[in-house]
PDB file of N, CA and C in Angstrom:
ATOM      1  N   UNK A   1      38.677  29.663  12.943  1.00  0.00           N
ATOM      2  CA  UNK A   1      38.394  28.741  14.013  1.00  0.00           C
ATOM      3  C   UNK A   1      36.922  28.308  13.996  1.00  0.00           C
ATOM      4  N   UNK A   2      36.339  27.732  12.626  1.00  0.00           N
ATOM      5  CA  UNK A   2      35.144  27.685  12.403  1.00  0.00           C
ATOM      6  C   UNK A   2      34.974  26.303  13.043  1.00  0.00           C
ATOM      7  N   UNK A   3      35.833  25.118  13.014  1.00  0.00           N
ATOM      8  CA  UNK A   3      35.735  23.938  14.189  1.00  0.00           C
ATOM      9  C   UNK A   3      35.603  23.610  14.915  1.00  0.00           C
ATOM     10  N   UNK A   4      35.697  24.842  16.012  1.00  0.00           N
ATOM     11  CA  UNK A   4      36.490  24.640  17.592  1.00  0.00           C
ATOM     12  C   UNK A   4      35.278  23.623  17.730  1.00  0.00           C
ATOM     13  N   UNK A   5      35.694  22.973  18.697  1.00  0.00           N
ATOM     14  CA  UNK A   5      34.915  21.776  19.544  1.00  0.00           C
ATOM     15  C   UNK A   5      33.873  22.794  20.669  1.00  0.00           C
ATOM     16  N   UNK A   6      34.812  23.593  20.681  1.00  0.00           N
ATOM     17  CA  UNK A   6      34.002  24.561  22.171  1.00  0.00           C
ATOM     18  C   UNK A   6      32.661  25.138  21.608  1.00  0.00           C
ATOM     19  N   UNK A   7      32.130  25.184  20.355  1.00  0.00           N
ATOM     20  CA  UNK A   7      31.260  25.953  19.555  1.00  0.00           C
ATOM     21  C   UNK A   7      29.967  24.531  19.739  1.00  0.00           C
ATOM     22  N   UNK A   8      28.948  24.991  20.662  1.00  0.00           N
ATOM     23  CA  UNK A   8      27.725  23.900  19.663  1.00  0.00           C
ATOM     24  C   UNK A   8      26.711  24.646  18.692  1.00  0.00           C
ATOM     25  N   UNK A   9      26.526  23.897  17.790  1.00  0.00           N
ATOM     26  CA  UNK A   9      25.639  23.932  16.684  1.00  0.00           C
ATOM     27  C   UNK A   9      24.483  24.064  17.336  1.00  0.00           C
ATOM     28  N   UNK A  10      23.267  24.995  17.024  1.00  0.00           N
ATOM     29  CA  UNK A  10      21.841  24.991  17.513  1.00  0.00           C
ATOM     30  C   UNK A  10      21.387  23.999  16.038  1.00  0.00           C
ATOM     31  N   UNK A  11      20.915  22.692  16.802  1.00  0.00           N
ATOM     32  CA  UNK A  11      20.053  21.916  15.337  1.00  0.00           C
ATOM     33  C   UNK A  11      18.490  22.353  15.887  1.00  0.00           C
ATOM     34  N   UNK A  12      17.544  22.593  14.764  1.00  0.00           N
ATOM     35  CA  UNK A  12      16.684  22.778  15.308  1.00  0.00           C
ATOM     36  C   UNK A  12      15.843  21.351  15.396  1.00  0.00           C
ATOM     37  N   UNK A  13      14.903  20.900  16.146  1.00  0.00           N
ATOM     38  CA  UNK A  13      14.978  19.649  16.131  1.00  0.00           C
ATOM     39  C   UNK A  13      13.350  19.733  15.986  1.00  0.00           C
ATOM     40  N   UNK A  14      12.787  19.239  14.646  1.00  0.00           N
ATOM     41  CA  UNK A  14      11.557  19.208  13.943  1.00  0.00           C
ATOM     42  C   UNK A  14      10.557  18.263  14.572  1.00  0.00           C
ATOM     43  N   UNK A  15      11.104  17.490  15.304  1.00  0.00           N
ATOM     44  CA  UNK A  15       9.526  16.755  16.225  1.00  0.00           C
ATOM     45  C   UNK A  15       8.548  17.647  16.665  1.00  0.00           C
ATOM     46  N   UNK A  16       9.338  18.990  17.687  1.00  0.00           N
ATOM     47  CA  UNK A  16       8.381  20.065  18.285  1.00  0.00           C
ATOM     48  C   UNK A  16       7.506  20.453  17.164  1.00  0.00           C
ATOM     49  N   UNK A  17       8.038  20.947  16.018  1.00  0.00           N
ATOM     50  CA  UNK A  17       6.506  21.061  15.263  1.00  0.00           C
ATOM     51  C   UNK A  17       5.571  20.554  14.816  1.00  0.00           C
ATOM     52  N   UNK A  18       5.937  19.101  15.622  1.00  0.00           N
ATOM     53  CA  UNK A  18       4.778  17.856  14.216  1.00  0.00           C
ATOM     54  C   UNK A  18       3.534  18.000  15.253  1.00  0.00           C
ATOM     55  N   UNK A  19       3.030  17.752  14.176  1.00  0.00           N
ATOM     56  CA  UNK A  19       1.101  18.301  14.646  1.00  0.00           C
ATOM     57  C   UNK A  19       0.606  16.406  14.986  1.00  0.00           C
ATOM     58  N   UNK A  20      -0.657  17.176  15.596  1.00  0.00           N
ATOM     59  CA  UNK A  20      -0.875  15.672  16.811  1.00  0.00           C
ATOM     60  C   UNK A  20      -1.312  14.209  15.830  1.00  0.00           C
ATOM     61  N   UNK A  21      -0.687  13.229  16.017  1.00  0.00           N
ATOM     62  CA  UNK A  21      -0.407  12.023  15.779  1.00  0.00           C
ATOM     63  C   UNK A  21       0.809  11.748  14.871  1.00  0.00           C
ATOM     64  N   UNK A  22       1.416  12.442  14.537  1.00  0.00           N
ATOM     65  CA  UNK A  22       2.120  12.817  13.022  1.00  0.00           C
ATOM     66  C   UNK A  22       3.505  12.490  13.884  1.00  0.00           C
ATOM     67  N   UNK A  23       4.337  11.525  13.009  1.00  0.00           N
ATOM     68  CA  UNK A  23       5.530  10.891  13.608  1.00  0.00           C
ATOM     69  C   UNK A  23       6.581  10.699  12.674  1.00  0.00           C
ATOM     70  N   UNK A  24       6.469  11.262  11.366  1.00  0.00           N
ATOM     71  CA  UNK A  24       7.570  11.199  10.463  1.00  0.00           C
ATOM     72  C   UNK A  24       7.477  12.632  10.120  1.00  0.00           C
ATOM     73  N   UNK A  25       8.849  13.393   9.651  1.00  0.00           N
ATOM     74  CA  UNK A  25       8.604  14.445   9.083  1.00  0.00           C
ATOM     75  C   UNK A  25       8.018  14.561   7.280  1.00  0.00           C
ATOM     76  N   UNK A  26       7.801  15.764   7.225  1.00  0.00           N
ATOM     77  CA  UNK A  26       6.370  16.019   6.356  1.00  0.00           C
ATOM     78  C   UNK A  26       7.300  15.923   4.915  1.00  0.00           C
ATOM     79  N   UNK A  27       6.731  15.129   4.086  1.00  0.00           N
ATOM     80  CA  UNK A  27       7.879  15.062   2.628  1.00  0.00           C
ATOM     81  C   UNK A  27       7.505  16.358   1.909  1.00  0.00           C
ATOM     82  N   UNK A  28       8.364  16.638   0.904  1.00  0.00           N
ATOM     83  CA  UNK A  28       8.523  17.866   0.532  1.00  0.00           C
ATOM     84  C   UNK A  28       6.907  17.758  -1.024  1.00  0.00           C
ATOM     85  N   UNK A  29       6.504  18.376  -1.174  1.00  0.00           N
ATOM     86  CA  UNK A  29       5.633  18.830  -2.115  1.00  0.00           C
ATOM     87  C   UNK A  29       5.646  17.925  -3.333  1.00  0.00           C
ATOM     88  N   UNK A  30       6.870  18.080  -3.889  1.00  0.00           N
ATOM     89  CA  UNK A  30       7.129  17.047  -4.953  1.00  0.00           C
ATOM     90  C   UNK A  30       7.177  15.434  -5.272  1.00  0.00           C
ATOM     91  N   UNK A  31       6.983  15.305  -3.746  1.00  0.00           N
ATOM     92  CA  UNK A  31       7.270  14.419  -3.210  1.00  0.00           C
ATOM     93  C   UNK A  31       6.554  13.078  -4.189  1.00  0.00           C
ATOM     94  N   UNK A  32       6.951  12.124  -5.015  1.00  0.00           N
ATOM     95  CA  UNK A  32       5.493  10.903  -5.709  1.00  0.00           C
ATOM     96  C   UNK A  32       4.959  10.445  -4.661  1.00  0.00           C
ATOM     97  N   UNK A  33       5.540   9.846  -3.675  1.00  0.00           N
ATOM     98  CA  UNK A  33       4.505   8.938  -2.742  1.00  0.00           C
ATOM     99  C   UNK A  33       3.957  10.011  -1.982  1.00  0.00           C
ATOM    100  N   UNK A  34       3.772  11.558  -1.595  1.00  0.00           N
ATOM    101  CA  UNK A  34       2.961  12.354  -1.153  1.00  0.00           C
ATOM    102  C   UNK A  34       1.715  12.716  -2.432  1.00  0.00           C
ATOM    103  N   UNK A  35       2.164  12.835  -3.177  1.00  0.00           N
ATOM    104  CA  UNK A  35       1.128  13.585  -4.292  1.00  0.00           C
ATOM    105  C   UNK A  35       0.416  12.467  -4.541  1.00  0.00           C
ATOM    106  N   UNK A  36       0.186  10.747  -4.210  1.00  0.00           N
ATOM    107  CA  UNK A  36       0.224   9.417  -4.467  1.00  0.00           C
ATOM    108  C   UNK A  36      -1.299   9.363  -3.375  1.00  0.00           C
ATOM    109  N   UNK A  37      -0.923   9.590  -2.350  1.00  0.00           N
ATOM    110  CA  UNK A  37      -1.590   9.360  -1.153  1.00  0.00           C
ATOM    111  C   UNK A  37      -2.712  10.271  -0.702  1.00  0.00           C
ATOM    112  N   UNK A  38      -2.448  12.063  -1.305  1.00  0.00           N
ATOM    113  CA  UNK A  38      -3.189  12.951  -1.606  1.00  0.00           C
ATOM    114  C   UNK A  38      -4.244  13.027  -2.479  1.00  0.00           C
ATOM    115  N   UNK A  39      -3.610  12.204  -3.891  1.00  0.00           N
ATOM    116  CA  UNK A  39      -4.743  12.399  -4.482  1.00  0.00           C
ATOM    117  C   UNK A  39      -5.480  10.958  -4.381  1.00  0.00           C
ATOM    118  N   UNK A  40      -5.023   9.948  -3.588  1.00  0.00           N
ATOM    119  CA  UNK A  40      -6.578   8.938  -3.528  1.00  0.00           C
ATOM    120  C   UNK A  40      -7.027   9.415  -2.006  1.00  0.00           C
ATOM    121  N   UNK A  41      -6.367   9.880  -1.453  1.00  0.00           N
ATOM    122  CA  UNK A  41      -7.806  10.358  -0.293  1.00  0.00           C
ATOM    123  C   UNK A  41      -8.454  11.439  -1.123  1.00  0.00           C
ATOM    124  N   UNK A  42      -8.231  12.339  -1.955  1.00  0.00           N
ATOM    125  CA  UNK A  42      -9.062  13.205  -2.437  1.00  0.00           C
ATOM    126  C   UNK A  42     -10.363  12.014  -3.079  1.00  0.00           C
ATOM    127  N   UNK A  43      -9.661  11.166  -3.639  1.00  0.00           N
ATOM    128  CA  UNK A  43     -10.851  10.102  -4.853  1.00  0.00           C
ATOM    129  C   UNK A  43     -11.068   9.512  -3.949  1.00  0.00           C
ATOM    130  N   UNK A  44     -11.109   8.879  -2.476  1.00  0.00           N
ATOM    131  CA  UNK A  44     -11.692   8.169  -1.942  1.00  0.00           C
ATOM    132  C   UNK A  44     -11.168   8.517  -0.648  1.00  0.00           C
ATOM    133  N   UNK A  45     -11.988   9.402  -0.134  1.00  0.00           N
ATOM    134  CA  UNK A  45     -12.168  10.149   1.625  1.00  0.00           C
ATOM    135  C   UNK A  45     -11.216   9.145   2.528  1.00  0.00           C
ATOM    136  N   UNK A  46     -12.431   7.673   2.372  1.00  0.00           N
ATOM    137  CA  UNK A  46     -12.362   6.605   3.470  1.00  0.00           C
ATOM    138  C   UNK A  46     -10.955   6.340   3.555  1.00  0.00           C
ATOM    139  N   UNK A  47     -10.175   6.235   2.376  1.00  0.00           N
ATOM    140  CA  UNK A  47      -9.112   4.981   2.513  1.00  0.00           C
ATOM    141  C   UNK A  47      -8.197   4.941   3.271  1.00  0.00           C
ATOM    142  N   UNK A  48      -7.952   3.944   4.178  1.00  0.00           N
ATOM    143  CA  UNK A  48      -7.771   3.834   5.146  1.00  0.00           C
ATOM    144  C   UNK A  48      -5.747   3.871   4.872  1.00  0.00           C
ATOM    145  N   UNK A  49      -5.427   3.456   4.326  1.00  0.00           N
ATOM    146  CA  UNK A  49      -3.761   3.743   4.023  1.00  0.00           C
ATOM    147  C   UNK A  49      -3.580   5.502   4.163  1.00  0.00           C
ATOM    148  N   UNK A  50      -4.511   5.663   2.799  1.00  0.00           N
ATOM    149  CA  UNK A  50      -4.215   7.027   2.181  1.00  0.00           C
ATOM    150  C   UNK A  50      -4.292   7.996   4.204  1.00  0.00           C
ATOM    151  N   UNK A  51      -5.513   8.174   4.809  1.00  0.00           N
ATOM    152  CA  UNK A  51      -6.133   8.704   6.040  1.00  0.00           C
ATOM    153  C   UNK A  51      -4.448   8.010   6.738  1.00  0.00           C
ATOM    154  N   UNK A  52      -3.675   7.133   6.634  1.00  0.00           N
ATOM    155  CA  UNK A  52      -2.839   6.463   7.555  1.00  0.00           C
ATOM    156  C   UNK A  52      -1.583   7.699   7.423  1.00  0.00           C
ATOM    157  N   UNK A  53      -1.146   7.656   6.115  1.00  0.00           N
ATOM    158  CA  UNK A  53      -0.141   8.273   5.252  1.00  0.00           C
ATOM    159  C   UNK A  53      -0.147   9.697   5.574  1.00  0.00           C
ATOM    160  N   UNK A  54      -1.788  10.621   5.767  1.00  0.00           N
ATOM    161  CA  UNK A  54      -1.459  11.684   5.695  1.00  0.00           C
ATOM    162  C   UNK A  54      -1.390  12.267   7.095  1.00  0.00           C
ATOM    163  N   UNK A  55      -2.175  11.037   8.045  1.00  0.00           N
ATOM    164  CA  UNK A  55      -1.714  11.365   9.486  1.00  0.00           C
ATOM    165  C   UNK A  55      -0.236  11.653  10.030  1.00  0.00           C
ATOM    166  N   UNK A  56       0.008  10.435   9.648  1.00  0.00           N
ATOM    167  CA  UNK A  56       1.386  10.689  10.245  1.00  0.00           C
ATOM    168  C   UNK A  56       2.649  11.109   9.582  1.00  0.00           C
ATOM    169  N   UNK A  57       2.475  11.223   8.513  1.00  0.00           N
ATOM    170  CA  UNK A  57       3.505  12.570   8.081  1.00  0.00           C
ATOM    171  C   UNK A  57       2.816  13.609   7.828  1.00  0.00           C
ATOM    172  N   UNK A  58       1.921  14.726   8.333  1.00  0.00           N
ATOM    173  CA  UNK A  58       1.159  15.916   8.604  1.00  0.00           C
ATOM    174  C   UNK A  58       1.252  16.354   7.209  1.00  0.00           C
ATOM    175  N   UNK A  59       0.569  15.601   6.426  1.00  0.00           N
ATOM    176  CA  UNK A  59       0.700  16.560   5.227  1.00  0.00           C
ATOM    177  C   UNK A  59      -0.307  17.650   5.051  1.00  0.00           C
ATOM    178  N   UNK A  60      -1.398  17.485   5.760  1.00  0.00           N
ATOM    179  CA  UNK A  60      -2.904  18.018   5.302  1.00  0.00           C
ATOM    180  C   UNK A  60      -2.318  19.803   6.512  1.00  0.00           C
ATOM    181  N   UNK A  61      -2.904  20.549   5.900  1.00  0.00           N
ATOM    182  CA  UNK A  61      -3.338  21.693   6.688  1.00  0.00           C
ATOM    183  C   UNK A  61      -3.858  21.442   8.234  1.00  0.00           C
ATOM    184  N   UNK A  62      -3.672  22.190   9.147  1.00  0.00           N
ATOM    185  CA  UNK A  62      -4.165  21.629  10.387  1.00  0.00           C
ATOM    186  C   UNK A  62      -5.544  21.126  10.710  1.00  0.00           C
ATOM    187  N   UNK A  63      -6.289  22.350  10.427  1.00  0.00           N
ATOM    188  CA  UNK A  63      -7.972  22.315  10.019  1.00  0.00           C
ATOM    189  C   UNK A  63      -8.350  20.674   9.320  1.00  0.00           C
ATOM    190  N   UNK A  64      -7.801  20.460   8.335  1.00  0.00           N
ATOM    191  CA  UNK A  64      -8.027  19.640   7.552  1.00  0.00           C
ATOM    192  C   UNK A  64      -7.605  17.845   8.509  1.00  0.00           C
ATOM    193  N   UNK A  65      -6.289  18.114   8.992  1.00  0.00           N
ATOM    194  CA  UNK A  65      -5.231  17.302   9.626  1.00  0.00           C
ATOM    195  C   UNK A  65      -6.527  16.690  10.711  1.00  0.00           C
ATOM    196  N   UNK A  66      -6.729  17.473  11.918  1.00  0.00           N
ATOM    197  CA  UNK A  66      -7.781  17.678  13.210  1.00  0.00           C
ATOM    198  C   UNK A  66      -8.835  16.372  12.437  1.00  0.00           C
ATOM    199  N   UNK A  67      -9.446  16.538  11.126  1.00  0.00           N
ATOM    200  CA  UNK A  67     -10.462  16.230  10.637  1.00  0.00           C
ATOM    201  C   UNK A  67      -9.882  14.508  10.124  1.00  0.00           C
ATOM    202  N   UNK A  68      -8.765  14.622  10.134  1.00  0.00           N
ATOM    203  CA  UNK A  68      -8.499  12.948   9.573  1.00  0.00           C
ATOM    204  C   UNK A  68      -7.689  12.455  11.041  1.00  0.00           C
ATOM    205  N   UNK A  69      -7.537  12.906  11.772  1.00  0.00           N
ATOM    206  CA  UNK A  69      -6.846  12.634  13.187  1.00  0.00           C
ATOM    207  C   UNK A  69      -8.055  11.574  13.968  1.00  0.00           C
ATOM    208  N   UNK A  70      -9.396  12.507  13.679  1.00  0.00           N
ATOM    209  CA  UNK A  70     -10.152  12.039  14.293  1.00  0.00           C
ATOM    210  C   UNK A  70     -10.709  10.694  13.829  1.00  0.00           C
ATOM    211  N   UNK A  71     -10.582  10.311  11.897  1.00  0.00           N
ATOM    212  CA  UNK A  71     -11.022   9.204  11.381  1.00  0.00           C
ATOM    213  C   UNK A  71      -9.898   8.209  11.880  1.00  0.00           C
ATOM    214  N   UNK A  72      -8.777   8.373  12.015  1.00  0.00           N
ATOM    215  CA  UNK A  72      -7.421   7.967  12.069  1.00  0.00           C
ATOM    216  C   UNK A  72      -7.833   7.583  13.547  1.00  0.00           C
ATOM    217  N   UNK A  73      -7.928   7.981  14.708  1.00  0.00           N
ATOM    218  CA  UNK A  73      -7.986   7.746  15.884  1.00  0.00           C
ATOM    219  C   UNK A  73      -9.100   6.362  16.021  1.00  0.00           C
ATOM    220  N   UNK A  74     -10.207   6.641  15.200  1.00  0.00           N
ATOM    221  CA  UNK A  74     -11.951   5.644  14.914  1.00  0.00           C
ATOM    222  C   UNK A  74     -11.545   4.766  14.503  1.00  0.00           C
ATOM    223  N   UNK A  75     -10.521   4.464  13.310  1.00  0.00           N
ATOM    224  CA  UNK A  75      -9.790   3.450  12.848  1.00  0.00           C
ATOM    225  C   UNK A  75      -8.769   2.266  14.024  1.00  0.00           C
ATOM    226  N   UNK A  76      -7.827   3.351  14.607  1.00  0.00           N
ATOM    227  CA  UNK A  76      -7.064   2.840  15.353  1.00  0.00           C
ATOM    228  C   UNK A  76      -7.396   1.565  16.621  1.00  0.00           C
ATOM    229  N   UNK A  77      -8.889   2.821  16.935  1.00  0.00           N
ATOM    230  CA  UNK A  77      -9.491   1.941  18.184  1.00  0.00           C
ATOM    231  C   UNK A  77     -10.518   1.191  17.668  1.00  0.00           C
ATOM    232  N   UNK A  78     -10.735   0.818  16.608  1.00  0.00           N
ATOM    233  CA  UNK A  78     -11.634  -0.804  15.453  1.00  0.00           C
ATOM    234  C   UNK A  78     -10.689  -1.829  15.226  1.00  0.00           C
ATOM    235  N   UNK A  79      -9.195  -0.864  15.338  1.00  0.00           N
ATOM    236  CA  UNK A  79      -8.116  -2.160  14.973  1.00  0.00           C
ATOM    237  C   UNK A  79      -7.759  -2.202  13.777  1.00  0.00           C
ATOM    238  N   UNK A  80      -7.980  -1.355  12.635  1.00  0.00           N
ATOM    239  CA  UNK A  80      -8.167  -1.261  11.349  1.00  0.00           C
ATOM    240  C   UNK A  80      -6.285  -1.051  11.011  1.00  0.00           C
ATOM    241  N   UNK A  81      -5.426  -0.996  11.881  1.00  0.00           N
ATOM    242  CA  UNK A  81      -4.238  -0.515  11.756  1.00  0.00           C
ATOM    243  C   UNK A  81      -3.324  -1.821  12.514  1.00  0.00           C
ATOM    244  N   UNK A  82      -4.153  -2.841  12.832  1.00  0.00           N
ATOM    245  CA  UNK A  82      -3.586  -3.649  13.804  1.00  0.00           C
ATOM    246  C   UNK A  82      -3.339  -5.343  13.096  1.00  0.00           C
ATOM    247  N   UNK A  83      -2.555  -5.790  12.731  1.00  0.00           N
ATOM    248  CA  UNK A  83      -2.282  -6.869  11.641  1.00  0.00           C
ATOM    249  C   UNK A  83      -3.109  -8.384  12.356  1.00  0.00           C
ATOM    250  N   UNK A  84      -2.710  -7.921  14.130  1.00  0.00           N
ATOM    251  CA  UNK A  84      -3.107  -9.577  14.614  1.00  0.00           C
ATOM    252  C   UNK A  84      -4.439  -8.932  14.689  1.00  0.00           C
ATOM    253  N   UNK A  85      -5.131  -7.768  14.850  1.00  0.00           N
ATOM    254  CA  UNK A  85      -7.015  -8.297  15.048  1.00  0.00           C
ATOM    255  C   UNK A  85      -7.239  -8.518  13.461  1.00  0.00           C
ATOM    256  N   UNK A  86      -6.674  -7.867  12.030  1.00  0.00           N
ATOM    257  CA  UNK A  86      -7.189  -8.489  11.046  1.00  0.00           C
ATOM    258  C   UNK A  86      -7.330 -10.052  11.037  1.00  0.00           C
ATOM    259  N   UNK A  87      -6.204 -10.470  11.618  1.00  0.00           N
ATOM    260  CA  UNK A  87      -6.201 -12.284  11.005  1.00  0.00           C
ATOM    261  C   UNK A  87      -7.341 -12.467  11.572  1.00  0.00           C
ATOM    262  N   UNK A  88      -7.390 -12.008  13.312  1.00  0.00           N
ATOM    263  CA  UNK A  88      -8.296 -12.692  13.789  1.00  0.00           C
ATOM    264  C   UNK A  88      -9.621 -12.390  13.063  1.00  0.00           C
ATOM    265  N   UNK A  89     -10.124 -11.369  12.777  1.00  0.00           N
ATOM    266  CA  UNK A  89     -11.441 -11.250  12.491  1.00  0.00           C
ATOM    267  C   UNK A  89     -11.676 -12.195  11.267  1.00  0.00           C
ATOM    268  N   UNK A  90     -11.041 -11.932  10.624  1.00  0.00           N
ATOM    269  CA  UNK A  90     -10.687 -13.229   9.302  1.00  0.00           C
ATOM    270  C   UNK A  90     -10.522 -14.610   9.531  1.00  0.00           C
ATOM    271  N   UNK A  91      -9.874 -14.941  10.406  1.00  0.00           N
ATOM    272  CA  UNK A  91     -10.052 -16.341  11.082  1.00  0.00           C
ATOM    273  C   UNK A  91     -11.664 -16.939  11.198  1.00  0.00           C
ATOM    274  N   UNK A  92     -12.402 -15.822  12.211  1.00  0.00           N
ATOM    275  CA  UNK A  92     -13.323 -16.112  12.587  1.00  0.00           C
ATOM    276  C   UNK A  92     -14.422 -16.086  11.736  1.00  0.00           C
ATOM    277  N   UNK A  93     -14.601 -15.216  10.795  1.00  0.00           N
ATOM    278  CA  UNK A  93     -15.057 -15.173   9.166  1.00  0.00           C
ATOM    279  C   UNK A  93     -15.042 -16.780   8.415  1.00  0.00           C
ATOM    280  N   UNK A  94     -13.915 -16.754   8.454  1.00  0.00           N
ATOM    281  CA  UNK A  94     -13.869 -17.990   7.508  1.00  0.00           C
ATOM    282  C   UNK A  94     -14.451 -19.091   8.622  1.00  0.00           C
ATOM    283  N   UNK A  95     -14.307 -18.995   9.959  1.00  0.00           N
ATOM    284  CA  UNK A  95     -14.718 -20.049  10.580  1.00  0.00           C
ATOM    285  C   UNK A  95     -16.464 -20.433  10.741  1.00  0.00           C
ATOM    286  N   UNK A  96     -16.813 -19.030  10.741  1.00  0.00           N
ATOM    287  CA  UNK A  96     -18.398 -18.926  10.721  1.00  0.00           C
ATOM    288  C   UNK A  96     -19.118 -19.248   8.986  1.00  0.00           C
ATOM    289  N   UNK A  97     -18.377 -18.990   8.357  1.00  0.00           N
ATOM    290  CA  UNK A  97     -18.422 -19.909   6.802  1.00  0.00           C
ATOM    291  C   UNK A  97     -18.517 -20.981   6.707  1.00  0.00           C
ATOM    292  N   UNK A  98     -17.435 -21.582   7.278  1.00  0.00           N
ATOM    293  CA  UNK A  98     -17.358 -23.095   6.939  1.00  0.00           C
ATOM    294  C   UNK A  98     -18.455 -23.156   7.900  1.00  0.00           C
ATOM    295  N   UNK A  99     -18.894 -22.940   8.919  1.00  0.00           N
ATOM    296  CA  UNK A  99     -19.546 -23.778   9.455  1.00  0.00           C
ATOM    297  C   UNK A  99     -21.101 -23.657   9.209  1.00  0.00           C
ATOM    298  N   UNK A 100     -21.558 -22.624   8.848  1.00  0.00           N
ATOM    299  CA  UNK A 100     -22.361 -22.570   7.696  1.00  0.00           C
ATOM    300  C   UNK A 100     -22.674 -23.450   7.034  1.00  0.00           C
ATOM    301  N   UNK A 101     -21.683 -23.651   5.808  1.00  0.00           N
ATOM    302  CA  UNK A 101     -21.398 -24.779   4.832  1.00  0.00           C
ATOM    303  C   UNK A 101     -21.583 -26.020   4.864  1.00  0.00           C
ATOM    304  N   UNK A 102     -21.135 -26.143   6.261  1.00  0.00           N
ATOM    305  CA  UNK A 102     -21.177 -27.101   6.488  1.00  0.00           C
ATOM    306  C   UNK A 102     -22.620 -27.987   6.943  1.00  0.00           C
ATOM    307  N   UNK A 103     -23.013 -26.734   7.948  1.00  0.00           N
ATOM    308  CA  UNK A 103     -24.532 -27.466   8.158  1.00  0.00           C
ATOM    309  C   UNK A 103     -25.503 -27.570   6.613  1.00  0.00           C
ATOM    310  N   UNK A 104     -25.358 -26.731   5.718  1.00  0.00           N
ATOM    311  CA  UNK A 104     -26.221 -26.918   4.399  1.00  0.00           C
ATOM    312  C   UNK A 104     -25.927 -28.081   4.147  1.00  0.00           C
ATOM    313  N   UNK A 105     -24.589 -28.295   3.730  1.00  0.00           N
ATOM    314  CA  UNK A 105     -24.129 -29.875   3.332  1.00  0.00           C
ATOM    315  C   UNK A 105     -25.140 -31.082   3.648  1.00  0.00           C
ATOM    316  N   UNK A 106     -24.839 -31.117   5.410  1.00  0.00           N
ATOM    317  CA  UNK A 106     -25.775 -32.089   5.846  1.00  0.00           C
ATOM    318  C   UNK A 106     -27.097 -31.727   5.843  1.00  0.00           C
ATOM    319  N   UNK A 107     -27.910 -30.719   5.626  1.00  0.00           N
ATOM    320  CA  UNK A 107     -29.136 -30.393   4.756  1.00  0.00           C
ATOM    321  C   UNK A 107     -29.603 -30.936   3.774  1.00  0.00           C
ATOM    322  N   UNK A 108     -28.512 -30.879   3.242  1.00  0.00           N
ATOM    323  CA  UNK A 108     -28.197 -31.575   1.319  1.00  0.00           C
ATOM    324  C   UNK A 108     -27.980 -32.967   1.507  1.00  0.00           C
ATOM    325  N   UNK A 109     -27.608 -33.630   2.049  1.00  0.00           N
ATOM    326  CA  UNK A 109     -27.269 -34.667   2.404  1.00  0.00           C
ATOM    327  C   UNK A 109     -28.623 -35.500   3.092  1.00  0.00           C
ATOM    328  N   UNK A 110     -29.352 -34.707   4.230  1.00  0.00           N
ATOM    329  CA  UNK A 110     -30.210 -35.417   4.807  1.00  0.00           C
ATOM    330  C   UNK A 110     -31.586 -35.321   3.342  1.00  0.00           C
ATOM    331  N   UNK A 111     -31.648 -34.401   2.976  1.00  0.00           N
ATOM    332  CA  UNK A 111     -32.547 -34.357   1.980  1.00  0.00           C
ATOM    333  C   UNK A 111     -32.146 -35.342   0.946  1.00  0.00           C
ATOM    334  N   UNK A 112     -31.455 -35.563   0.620  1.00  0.00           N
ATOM    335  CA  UNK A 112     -31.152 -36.706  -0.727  1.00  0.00           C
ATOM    336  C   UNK A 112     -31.344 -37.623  -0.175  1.00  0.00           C
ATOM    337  N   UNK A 113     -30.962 -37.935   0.888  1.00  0.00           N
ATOM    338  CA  UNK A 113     -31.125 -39.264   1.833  1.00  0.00           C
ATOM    339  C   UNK A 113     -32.673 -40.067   1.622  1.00  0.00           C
ATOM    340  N   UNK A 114     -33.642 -38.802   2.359  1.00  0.00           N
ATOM    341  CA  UNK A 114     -34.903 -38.724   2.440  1.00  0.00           C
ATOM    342  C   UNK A 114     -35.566 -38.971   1.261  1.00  0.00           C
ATOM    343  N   UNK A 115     -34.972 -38.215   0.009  1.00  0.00           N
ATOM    344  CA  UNK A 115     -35.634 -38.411  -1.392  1.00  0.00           C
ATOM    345  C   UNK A 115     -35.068 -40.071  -1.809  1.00  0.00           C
ATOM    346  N   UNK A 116     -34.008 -40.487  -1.288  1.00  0.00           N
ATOM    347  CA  UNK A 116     -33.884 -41.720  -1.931  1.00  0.00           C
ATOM    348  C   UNK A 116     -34.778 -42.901  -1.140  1.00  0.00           C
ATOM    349  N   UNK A 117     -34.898 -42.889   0.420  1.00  0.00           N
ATOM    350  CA  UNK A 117     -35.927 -43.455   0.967  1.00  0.00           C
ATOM    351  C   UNK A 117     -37.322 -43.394   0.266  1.00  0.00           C
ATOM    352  N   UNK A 118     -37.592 -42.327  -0.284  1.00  0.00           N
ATOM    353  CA  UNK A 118     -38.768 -42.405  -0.867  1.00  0.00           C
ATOM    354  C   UNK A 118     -39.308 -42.883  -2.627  1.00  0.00           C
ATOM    355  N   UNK A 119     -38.528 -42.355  -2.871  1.00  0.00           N
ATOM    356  CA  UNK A 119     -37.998 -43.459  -4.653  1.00  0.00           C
ATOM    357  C   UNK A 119     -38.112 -44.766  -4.377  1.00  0.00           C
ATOM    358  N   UNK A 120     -37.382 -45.196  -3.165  1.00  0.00           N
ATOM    359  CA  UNK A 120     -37.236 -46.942  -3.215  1.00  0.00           C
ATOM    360  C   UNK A 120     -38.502 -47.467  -2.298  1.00  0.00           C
TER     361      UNK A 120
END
């Protein structure tokens, strides 16, 4: 009577152990896209995917975890994780460019002007 309906299953349910920010469970060791993400934050601390990747599936040791939680959190609140403040900051980039550009232009423009007034 290993079926009965009357029997519930204890599942143990793995959220309670995920360590703070961490929202997917943790891939297993062998894992390519874990060993992927491990070793470019090892080659490059900053990177901001790799710091993304190991937050939230807790791969790092806690000690270690605490220590990218906190870059991860510095990131979050810059927006560095947020798709509409990239455009915008990029918007406004390119807008402060062109307009830049634009005043040299007429720089360039008033100066040739000036040099041809003076030739003739």
């Amino acid at each position: 009577m290993e079926g009965s309906p009357n029997k519930k299953k204890k599942v143990m349910d793995f959220r309670k152990t995920f360590k703070d920010g961490q929202k997917f469970l943790t891939p297993p060791v062998a894992d390519p896209t874990r060993a992927f993400y491990e070793s470019l934050l090892e080659e490059k601390p900053d990177s901001i995917i790799a710091i993304r990747f190991c937050v939230e599936y807790g791969v790092k040791q806690l000690d270690d975890h605490k220590k990218l939680l906190r870059k991860y959190s510095n990131l979050k609140e810059k927006g560095a994780f947020n798709i509409h403040a990239k455009i915008k900051r990029a918007l406004e980039k390119r807008h402060k460019i062109g307009a830049l550009s634009k005043e040299k232009k007429e720089k360039k423009e008033k100066k040739e002007k000036k040099e041809k007034e003076k030739s003739t």
